[in-house]
Protein backbone atom coordinates (compact mmCIF):
# COMPACT_ATOMS: atom_id res chain seq x y z
CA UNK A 1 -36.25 -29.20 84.53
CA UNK A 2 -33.26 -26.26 84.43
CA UNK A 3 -30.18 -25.74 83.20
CA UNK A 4 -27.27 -24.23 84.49
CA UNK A 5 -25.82 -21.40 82.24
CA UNK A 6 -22.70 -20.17 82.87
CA UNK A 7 -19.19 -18.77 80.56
CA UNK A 8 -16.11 -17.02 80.65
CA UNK A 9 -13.94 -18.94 83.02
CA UNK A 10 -11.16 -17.71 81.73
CA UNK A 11 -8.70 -21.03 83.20
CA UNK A 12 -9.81 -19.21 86.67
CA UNK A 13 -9.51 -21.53 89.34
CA UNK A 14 -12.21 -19.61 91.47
CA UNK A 15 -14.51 -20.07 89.04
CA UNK A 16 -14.07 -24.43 88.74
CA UNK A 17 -15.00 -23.61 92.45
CA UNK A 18 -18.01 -21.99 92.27
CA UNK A 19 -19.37 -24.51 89.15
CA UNK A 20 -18.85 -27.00 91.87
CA UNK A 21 -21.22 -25.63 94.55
CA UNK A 22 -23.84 -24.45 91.89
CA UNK A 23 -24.21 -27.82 90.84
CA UNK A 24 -24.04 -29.49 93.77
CA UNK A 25 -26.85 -26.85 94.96
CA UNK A 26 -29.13 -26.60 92.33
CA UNK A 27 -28.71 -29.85 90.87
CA UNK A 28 -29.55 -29.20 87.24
CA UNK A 29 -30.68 -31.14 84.53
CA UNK A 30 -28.57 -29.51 81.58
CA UNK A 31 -25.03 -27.30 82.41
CA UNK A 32 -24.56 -25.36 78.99
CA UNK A 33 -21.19 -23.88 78.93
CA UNK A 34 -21.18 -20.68 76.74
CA UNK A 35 -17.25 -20.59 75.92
CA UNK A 36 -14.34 -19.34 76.74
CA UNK A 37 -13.39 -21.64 79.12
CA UNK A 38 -10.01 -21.28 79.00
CA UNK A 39 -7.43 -18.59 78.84
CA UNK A 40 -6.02 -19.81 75.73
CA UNK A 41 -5.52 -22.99 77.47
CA UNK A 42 -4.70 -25.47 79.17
CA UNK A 43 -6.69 -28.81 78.37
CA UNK A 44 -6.40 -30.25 81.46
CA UNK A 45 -8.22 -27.26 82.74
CA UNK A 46 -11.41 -27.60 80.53
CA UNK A 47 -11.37 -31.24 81.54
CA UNK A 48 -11.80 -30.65 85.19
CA UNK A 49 -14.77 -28.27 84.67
CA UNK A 50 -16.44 -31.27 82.26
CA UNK A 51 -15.72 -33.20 85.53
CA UNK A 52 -17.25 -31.00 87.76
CA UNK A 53 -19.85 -29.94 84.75
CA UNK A 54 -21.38 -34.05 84.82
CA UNK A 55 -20.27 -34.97 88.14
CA UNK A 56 -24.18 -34.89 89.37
CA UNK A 57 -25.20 -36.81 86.29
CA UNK A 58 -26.52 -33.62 84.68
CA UNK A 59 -25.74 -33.07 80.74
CA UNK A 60 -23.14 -30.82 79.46
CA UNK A 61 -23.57 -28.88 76.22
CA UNK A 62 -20.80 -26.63 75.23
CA UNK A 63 -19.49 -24.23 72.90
CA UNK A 64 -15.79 -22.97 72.77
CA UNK A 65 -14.83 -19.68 73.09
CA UNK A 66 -12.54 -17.13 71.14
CA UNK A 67 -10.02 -17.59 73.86
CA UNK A 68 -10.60 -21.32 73.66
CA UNK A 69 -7.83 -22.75 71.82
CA UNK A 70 -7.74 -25.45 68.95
CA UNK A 71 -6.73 -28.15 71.35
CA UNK A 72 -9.60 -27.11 73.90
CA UNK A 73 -12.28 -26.83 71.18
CA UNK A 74 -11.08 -30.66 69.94
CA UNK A 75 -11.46 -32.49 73.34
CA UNK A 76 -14.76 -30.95 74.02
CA UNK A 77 -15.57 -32.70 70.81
CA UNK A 78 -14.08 -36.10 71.65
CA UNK A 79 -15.70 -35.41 75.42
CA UNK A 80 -18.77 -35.73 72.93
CA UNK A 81 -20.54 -31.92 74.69
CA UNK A 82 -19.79 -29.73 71.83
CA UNK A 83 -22.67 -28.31 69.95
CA UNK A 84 -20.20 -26.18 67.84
CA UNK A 85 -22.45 -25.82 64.10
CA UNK A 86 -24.76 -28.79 65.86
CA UNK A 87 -28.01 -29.97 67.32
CA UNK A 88 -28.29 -31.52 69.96
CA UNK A 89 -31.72 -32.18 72.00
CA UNK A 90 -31.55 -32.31 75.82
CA UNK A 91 -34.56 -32.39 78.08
CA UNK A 92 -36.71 -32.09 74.79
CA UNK A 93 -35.31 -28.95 73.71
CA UNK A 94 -33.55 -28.41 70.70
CA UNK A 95 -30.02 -26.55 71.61
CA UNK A 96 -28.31 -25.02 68.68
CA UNK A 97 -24.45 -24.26 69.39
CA UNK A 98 -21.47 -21.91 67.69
CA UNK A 99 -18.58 -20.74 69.31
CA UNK A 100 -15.82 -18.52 68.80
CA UNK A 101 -16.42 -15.34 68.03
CA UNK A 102 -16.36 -12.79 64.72
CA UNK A 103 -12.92 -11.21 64.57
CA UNK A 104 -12.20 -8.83 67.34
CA UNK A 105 -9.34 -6.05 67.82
CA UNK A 106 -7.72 -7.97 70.52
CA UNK A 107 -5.85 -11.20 70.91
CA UNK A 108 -8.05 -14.00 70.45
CA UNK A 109 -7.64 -17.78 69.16
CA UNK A 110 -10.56 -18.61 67.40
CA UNK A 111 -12.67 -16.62 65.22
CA UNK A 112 -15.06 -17.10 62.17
CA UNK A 113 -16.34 -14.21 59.72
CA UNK A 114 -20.08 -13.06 59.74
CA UNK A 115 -20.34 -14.72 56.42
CA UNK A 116 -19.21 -17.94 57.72
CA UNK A 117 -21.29 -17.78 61.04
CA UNK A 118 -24.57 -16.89 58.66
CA UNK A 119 -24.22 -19.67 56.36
CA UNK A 120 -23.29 -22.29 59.18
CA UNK A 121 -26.29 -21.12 61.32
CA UNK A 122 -28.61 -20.28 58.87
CA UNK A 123 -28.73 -24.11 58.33
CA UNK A 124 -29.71 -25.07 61.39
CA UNK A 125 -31.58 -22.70 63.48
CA UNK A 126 -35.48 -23.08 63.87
CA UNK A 127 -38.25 -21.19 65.32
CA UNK A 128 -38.46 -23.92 68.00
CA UNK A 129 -34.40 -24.24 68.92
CA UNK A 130 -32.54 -22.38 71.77
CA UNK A 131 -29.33 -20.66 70.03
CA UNK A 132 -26.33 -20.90 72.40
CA UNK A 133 -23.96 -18.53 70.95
CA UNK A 134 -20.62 -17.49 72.32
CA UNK A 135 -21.13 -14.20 70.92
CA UNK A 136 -24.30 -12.01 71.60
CA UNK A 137 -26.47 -10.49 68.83
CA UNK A 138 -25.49 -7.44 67.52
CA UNK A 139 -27.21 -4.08 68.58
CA UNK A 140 -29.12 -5.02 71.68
CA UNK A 141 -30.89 -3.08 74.16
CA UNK A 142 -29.69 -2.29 77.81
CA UNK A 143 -26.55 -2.28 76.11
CA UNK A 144 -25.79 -5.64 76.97
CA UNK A 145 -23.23 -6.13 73.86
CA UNK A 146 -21.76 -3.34 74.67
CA UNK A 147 -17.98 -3.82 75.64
CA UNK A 148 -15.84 -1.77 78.18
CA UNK A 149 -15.52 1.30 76.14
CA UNK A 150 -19.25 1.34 74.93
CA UNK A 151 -18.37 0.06 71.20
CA UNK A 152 -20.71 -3.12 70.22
CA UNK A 153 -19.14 -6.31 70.32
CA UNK A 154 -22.01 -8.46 69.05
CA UNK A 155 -22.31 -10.78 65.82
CA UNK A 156 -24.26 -8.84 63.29
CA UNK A 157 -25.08 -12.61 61.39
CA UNK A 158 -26.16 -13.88 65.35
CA UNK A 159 -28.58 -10.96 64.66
CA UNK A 160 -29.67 -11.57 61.17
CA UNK A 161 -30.36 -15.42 62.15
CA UNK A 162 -32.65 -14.19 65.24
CA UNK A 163 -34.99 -11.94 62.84
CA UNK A 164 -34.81 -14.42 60.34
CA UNK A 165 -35.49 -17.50 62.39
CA UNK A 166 -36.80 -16.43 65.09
CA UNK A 167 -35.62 -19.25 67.76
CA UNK A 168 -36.92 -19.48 71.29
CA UNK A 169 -34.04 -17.91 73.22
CA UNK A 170 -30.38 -17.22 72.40
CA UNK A 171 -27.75 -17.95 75.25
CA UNK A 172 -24.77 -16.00 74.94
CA UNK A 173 -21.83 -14.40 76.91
CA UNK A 174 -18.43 -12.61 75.61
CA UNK A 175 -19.02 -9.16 76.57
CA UNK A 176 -18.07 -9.29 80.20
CA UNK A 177 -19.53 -5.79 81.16
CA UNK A 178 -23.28 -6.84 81.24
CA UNK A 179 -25.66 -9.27 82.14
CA UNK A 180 -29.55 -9.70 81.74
CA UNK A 181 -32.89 -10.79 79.47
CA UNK A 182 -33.91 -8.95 76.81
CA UNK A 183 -36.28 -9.51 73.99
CA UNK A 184 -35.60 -9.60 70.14
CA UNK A 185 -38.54 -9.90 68.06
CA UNK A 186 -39.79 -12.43 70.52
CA UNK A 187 -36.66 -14.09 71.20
CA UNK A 188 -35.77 -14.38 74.90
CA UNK A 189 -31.72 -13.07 74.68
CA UNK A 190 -30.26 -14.73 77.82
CA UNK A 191 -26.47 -12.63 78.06
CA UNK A 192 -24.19 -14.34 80.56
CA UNK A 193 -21.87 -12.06 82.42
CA UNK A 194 -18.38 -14.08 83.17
CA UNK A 195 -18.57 -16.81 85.56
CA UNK A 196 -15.01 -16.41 87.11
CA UNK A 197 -16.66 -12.95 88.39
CA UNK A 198 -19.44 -15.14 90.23
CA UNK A 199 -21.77 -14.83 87.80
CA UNK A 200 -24.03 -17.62 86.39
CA UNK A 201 -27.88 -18.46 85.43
CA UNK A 202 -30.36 -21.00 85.84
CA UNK A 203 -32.70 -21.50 83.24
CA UNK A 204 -36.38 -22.77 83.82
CA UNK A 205 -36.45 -25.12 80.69
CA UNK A 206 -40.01 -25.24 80.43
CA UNK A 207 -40.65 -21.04 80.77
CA UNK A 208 -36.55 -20.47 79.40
CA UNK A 209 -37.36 -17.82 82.44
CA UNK A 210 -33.47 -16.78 83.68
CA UNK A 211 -32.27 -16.02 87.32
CA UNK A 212 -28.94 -14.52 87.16
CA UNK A 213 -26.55 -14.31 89.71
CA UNK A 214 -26.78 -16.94 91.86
């Protein structure tokens, strides 16, 4: 069983193209969307990549981004694929999602504070879950939360609730720059680099080994 991880579409339309021909060629069980779909919008555009998402009978779980906007975050709830502050099992695995982001200098549409993304996570991550977080843990290695201009852009509660909880893997995207695996305290950190740059994973769901860049 796999899963095809990818994020950061960004309303691209290159991007709906190339979730199209990863699916039809590898065929996954699971697509988990990491957020930021859209570029604060449209709706119609996060349908059609749900429609392209399922359109091989695979399962979609999904977070919204911090560029996703209200309206996008609400249909992929009534679409019934959010795990937003959820669980959700899929292919026996225990996903746990949140999206958004904590506040950033730039223009962004959704955001939570660290206190908010503690407490909401803190009640639902387990030892035996796979987090999939829009934004990365703070402070990793290889610099892989890291933005542009070498500042960290990473969730210092995402952090806390790895140490503390110590799931199986964390999937997470955001900081464009970077992409790769990377270990904290024996979590398997899978960071997504943006799809709409051609960049996506697929995730052995029985190892939670990654390829990247398909």
């Amino acid at each position: 069983m796999k899963a095809l991880c990818v994020a950061d579409l960004h309303s691209e339309e290159k991007a709906l193209e190339l979730l199209r021909a990863l699916t039809e060629k590898e065929k996954p069980d699971v697509v988990v969307i990491a957020g930021d779909i859209t570029q604060f919008g449209p709706v119609d555009y996060a349908e059609r990549a749900l429609e392209i998402a399922r359109a091989n009978g695979a399962e979609c779980l999904a977070v919204h981004g911090n560029t996703d906007t209200l309206q996008v975050k609400l249909f992929l709830e009534k679409s019934g694929v959010s795990i937003h502050n959820k669980k959700r099992t899929a292919c026996g695995i225990e996903f746990v999602g949140y999206g958004g982001s904590a506040p950033t200098p730039f223009r962004t549409a959704i955001t939570y504070s660290e206190a908010q993304i503690y407490e909401d996570l803190s009640k639902l991550v387990s030892r035996d879950c796979v987090l999939v977080s829009h934004a990365p843990p703070f402070g990793l290695p290889l610099e892989l939360d890291k933005a542009f201009d070498l500042k960290p852009a990473g969730s210092k509660s995402v952090r806390r609730i790895i140490e503390e909880k110590r799931p199986r893997a964390c999937v997470c995207a955001h900081v464009h720059e970077r992409e790769g695996e990377t270990n904290v305290l024996g979590c398997s950190v899978i960071k997504l680099a943006p799809l709409r740059d051609g960049k996506a994973c697929i995730l052995d769901l029985a190892s939670l080994k990654p390829v990247f860049s398909l």
